[in-house]
PDB file of N, CA and C in Angstrom:
ATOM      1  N   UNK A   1       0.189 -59.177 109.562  1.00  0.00           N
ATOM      2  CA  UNK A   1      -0.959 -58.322 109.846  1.00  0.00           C
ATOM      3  C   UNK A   1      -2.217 -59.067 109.418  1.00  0.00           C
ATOM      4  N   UNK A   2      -3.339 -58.775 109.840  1.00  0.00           N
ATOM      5  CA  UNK A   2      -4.446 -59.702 109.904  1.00  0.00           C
ATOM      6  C   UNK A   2      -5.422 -58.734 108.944  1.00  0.00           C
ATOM      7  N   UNK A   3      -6.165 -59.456 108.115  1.00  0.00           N
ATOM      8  CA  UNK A   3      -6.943 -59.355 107.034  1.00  0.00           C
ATOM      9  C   UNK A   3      -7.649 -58.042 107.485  1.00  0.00           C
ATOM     10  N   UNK A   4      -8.451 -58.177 108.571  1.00  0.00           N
ATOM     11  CA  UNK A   4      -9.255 -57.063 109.704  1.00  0.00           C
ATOM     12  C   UNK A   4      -8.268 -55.819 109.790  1.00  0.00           C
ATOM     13  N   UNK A   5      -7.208 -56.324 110.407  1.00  0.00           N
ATOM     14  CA  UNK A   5      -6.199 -54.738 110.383  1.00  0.00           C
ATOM     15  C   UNK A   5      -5.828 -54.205 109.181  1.00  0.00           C
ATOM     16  N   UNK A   6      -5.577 -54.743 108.179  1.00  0.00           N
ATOM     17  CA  UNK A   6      -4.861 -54.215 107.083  1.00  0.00           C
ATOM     18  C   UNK A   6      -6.341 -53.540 106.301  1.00  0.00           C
ATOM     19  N   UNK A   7      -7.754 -54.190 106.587  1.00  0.00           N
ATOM     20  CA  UNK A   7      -8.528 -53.401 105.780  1.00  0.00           C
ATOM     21  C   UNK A   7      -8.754 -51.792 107.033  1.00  0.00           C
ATOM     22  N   UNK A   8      -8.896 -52.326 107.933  1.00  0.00           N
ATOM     23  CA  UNK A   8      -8.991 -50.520 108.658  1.00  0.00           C
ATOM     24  C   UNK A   8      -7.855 -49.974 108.120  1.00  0.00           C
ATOM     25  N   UNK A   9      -6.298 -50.000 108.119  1.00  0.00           N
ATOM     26  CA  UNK A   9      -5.757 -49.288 108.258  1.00  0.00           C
ATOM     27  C   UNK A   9      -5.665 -48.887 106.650  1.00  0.00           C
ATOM     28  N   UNK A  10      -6.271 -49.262 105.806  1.00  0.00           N
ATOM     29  CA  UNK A  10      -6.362 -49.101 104.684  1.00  0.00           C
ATOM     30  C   UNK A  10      -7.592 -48.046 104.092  1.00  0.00           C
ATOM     31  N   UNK A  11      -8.712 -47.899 105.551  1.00  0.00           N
ATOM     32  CA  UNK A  11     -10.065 -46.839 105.394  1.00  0.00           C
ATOM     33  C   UNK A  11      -9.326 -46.265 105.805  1.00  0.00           C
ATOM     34  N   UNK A  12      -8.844 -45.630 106.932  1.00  0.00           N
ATOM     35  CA  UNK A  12      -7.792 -44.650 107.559  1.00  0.00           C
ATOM     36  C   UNK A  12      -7.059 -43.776 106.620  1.00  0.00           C
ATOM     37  N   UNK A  13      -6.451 -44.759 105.708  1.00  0.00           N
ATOM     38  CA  UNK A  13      -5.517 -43.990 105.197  1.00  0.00           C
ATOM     39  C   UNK A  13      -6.150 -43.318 103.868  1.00  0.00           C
ATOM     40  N   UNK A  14      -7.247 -43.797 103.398  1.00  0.00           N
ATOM     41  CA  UNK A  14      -8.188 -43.681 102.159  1.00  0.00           C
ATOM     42  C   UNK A  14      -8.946 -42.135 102.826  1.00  0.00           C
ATOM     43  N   UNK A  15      -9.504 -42.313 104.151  1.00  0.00           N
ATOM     44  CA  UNK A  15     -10.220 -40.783 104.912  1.00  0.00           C
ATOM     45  C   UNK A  15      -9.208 -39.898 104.969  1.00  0.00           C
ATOM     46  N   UNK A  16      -8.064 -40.007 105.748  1.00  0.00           N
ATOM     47  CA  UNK A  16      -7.466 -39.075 105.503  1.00  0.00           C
ATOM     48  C   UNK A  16      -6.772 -38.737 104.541  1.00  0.00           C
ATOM     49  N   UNK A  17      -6.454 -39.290 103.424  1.00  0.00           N
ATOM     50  CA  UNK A  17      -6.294 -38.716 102.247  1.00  0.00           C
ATOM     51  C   UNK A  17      -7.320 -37.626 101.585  1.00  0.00           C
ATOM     52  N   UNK A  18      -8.123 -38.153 101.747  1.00  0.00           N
ATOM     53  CA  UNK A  18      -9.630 -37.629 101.227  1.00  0.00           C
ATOM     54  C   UNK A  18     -10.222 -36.243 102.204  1.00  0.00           C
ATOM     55  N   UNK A  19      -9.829 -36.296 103.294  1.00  0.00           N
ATOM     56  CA  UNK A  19      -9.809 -35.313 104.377  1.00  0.00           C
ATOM     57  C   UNK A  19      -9.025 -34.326 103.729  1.00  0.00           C
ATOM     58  N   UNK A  20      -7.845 -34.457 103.772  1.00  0.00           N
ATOM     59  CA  UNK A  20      -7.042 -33.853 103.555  1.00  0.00           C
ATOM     60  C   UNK A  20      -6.992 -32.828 102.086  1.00  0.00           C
ATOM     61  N   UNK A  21      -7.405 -33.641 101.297  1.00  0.00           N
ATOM     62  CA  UNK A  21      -8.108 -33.173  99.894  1.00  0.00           C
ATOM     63  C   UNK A  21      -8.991 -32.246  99.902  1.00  0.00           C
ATOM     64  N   UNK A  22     -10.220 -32.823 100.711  1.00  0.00           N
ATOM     65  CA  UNK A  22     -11.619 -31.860 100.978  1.00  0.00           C
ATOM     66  C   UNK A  22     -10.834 -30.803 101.347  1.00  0.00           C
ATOM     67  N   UNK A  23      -9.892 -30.536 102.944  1.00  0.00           N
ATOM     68  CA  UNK A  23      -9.705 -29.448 103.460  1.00  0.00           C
ATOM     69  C   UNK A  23      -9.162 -28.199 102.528  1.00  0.00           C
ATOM     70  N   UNK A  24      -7.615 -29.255 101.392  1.00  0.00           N
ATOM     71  CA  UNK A  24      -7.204 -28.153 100.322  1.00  0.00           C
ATOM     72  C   UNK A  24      -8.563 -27.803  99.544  1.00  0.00           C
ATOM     73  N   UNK A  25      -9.101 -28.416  99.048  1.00  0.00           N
ATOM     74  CA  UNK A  25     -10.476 -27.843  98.137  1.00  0.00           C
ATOM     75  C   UNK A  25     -11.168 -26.560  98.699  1.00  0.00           C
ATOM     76  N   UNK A  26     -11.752 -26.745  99.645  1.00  0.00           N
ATOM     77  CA  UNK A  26     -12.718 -25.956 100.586  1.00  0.00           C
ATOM     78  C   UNK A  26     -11.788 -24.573 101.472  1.00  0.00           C
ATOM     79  N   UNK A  27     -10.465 -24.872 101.622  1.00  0.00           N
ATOM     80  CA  UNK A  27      -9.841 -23.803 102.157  1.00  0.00           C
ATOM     81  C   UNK A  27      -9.557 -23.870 103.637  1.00  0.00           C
ATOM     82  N   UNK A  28     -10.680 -24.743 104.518  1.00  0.00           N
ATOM     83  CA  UNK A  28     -10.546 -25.066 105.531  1.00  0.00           C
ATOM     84  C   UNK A  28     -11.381 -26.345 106.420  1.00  0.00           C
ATOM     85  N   UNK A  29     -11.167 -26.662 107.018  1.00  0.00           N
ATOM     86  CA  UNK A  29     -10.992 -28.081 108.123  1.00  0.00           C
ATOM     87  C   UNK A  29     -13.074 -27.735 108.034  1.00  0.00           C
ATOM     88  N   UNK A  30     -13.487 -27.019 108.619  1.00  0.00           N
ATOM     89  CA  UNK A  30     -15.338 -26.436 108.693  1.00  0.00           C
ATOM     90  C   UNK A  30     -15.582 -26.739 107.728  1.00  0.00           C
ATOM     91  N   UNK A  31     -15.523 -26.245 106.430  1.00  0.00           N
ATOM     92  CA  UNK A  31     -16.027 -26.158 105.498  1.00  0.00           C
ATOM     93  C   UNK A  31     -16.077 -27.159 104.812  1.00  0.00           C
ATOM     94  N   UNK A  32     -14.996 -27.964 105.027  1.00  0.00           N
ATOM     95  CA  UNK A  32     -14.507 -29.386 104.734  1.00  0.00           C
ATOM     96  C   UNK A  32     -15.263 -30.488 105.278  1.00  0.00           C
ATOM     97  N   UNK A  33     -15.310 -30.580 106.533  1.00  0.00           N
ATOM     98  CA  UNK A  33     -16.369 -31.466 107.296  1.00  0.00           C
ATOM     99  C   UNK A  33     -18.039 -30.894 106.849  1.00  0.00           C
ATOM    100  N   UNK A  34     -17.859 -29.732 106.596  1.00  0.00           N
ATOM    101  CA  UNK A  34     -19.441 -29.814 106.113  1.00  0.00           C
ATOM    102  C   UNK A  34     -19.795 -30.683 104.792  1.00  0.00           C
ATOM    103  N   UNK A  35     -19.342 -29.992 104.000  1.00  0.00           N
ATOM    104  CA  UNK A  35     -19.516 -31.132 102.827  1.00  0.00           C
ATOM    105  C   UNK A  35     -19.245 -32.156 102.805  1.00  0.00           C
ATOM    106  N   UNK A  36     -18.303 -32.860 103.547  1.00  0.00           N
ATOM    107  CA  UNK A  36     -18.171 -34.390 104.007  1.00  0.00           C
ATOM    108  C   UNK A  36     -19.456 -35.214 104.145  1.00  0.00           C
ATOM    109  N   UNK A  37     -20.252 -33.981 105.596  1.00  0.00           N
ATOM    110  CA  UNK A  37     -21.055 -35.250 105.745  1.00  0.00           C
ATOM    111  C   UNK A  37     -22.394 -34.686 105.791  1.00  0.00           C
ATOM    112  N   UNK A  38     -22.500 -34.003 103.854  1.00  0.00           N
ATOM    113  CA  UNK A  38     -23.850 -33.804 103.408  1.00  0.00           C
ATOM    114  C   UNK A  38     -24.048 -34.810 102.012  1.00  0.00           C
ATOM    115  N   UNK A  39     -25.179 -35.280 102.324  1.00  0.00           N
ATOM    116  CA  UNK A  39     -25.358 -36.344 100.906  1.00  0.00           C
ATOM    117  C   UNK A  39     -25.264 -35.493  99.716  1.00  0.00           C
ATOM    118  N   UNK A  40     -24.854 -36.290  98.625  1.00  0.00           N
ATOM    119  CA  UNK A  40     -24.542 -36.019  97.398  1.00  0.00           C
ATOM    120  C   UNK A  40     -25.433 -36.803  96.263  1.00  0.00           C
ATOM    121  N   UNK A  41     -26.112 -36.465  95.591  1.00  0.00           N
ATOM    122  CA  UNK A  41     -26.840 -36.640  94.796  1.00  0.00           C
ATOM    123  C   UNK A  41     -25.693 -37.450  93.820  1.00  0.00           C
ATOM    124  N   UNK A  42     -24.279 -37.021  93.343  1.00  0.00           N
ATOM    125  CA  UNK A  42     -23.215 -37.665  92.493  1.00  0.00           C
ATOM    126  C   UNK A  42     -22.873 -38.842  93.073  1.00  0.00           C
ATOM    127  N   UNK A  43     -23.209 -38.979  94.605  1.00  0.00           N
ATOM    128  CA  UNK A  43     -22.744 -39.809  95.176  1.00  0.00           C
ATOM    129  C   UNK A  43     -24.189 -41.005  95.266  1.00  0.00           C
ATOM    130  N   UNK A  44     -25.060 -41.205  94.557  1.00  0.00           N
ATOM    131  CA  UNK A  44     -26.149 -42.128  95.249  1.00  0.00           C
ATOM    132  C   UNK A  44     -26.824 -41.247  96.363  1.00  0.00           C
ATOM    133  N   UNK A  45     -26.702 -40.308  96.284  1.00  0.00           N
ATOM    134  CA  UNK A  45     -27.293 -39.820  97.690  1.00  0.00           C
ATOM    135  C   UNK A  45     -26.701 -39.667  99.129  1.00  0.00           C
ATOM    136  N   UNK A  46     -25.394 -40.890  99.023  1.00  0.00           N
ATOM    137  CA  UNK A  46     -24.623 -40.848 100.108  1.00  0.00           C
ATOM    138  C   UNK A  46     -23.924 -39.099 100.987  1.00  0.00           C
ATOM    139  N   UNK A  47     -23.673 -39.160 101.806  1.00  0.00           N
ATOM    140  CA  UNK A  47     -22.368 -38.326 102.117  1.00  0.00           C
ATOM    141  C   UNK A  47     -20.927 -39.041 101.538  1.00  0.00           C
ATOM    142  N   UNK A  48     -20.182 -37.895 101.455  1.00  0.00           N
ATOM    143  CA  UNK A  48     -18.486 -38.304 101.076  1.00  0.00           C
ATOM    144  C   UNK A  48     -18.275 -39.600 102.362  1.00  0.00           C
ATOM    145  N   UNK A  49     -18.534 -38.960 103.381  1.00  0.00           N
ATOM    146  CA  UNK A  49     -17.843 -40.088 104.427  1.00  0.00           C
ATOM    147  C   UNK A  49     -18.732 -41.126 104.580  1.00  0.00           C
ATOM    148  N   UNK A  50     -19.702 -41.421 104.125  1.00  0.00           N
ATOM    149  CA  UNK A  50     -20.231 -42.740 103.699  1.00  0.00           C
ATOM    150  C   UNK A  50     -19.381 -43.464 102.673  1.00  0.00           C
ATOM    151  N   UNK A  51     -19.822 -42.458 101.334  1.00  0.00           N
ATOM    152  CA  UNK A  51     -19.436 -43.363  99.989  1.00  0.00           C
ATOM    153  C   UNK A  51     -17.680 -43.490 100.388  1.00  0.00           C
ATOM    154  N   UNK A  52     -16.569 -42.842 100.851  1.00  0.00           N
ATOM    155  CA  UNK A  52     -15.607 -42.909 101.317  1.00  0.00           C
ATOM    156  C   UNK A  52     -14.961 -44.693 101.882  1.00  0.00           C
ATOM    157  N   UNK A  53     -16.038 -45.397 102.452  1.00  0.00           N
ATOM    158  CA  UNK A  53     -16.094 -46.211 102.969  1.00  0.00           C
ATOM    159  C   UNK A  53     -14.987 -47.276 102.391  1.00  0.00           C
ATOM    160  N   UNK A  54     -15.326 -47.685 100.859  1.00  0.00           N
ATOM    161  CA  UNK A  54     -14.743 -48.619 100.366  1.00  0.00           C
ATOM    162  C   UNK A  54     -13.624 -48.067  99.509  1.00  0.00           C
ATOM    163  N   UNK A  55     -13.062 -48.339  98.303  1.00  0.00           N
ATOM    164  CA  UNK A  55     -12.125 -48.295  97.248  1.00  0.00           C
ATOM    165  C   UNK A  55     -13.124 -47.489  95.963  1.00  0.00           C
ATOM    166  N   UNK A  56     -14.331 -48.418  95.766  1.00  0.00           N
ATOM    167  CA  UNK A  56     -14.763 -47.914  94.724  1.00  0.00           C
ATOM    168  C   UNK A  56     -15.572 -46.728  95.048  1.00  0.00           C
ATOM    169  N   UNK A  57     -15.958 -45.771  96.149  1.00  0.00           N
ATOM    170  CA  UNK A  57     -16.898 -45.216  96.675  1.00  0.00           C
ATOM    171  C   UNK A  57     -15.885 -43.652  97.063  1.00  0.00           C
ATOM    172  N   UNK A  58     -14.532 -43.930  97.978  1.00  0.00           N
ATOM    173  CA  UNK A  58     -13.465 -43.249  97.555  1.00  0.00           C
ATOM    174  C   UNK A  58     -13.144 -42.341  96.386  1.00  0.00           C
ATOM    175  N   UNK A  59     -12.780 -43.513  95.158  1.00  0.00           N
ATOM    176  CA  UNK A  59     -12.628 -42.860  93.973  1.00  0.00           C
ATOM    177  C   UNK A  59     -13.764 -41.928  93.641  1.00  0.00           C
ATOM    178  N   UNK A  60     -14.931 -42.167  93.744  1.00  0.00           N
ATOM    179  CA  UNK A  60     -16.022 -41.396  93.735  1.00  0.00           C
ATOM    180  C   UNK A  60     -15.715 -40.183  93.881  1.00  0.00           C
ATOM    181  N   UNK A  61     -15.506 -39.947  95.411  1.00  0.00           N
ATOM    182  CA  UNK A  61     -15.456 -38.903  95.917  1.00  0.00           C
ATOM    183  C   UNK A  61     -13.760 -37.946  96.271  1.00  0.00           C
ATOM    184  N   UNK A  62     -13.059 -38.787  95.782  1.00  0.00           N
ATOM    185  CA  UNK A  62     -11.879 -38.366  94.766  1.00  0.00           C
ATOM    186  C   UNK A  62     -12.265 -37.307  93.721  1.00  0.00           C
ATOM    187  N   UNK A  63     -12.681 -38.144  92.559  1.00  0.00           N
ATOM    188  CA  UNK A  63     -13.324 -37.681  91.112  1.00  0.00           C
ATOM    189  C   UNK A  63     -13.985 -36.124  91.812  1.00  0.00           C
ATOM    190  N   UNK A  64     -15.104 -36.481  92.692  1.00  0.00           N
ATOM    191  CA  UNK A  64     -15.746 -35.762  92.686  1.00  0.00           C
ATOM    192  C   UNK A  64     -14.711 -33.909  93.065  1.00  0.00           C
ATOM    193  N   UNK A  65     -14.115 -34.369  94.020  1.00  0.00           N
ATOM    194  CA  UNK A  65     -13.273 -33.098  94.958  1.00  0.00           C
ATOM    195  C   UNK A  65     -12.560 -32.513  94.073  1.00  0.00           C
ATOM    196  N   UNK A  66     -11.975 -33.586  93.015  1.00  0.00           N
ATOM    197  CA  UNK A  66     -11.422 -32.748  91.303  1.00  0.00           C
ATOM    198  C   UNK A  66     -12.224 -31.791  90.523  1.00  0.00           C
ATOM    199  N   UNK A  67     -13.200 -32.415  90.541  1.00  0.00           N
ATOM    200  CA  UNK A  67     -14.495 -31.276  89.278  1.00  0.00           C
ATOM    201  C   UNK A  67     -14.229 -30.107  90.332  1.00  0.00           C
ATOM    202  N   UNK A  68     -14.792 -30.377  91.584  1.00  0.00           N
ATOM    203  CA  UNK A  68     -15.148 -28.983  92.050  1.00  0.00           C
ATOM    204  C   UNK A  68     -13.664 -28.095  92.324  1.00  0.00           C
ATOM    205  N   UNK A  69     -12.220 -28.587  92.762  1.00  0.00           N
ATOM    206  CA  UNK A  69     -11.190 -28.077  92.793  1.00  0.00           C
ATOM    207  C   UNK A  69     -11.075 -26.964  90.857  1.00  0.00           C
ATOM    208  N   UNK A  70     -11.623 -28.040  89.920  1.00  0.00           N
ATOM    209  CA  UNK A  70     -10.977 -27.762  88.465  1.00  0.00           C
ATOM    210  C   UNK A  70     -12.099 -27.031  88.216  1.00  0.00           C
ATOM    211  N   UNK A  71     -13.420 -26.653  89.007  1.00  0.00           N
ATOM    212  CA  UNK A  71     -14.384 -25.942  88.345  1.00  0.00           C
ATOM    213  C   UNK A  71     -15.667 -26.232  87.698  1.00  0.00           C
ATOM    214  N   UNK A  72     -15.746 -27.730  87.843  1.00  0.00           N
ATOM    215  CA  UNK A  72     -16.631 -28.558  87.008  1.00  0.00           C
ATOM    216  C   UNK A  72     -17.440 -29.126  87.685  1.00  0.00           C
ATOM    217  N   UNK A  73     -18.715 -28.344  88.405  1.00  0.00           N
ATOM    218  CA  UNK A  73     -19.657 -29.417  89.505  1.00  0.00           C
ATOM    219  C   UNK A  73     -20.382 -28.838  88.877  1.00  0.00           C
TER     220      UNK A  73
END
Protein backbone atom coordinates (compact mmCIF):
# COMPACT_ATOMS: atom_id res chain seq x y z
CA UNK A 1 0.00 0.00 0.00
CA UNK A 2 1.35 3.39 -0.86
CA UNK A 3 2.28 6.05 1.72
CA UNK A 4 -0.82 8.35 0.03
CA UNK A 5 -3.32 5.41 0.56
CA UNK A 6 -2.51 4.28 3.88
CA UNK A 7 -2.60 8.06 5.13
CA UNK A 8 -6.39 8.54 3.63
CA UNK A 9 -7.46 5.41 4.72
CA UNK A 10 -6.16 6.21 8.02
CA UNK A 11 -8.40 10.00 8.00
CA UNK A 12 -11.35 7.75 7.07
CA UNK A 13 -11.07 5.65 9.66
CA UNK A 14 -10.04 8.49 12.36
CA UNK A 15 -13.73 10.54 10.86
CA UNK A 16 -15.62 7.87 11.21
CA UNK A 17 -14.68 6.90 14.41
CA UNK A 18 -15.15 10.34 15.53
CA UNK A 19 -18.53 10.49 13.57
CA UNK A 20 -19.63 7.86 15.11
CA UNK A 21 -18.73 9.16 18.65
CA UNK A 22 -20.25 12.68 17.93
CA UNK A 23 -23.53 10.79 16.77
CA UNK A 24 -23.53 8.54 20.34
CA UNK A 25 -22.82 11.93 22.22
CA UNK A 26 -25.46 14.15 20.57
CA UNK A 27 -28.16 11.33 20.21
CA UNK A 28 -28.34 11.77 16.57
CA UNK A 29 -26.62 11.90 12.96
CA UNK A 30 -28.21 16.30 12.79
CA UNK A 31 -27.15 17.17 15.76
CA UNK A 32 -23.94 15.51 15.28
CA UNK A 33 -23.01 17.10 11.97
CA UNK A 34 -23.94 20.33 13.49
CA UNK A 35 -21.41 20.50 15.96
CA UNK A 36 -18.95 18.90 13.67
CA UNK A 37 -18.77 21.63 11.53
CA UNK A 38 -19.05 24.63 14.04
CA UNK A 39 -15.67 26.11 15.19
CA UNK A 40 -14.58 25.51 18.59
CA UNK A 41 -12.88 27.90 20.55
CA UNK A 42 -11.13 24.35 22.50
CA UNK A 43 -10.27 23.60 19.23
CA UNK A 44 -8.07 26.86 17.98
CA UNK A 45 -11.13 28.00 16.60
CA UNK A 46 -11.25 25.15 14.17
CA UNK A 47 -14.45 22.95 13.51
CA UNK A 48 -14.17 19.14 14.75
CA UNK A 49 -13.92 18.21 11.03
CA UNK A 50 -11.12 20.47 10.45
CA UNK A 51 -9.08 19.84 13.65
CA UNK A 52 -10.16 15.98 12.90
CA UNK A 53 -7.79 16.18 10.03
CA UNK A 54 -4.58 14.83 11.54
CA UNK A 55 -3.71 12.40 14.71
CA UNK A 56 -2.95 15.19 16.97
CA UNK A 57 -6.13 17.37 16.12
CA UNK A 58 -8.40 14.02 16.35
CA UNK A 59 -7.34 13.40 19.84
CA UNK A 60 -8.46 16.89 20.40
CA UNK A 61 -11.64 16.36 19.45
CA UNK A 62 -11.79 12.88 20.97
CA UNK A 63 -10.89 14.56 24.48
CA UNK A 64 -13.20 17.00 23.64
CA UNK A 65 -16.64 14.58 22.81
CA UNK A 66 -15.54 12.95 26.42
CA UNK A 67 -15.97 16.21 28.64
CA UNK A 68 -19.16 16.85 26.98
CA UNK A 69 -20.42 12.92 26.95
CA UNK A 70 -18.97 12.95 31.04
CA UNK A 71 -20.47 16.47 31.64
CA UNK A 72 -17.46 18.62 31.64
CA UNK A 73 -17.59 21.45 28.80
Amino acid sequence: MSERKHDDSAEDNRAARLIAQAEAVFGNAESARRWLRKPKKQLSGLSPNEAMQDERGAALVDQLLTRIDSGYF
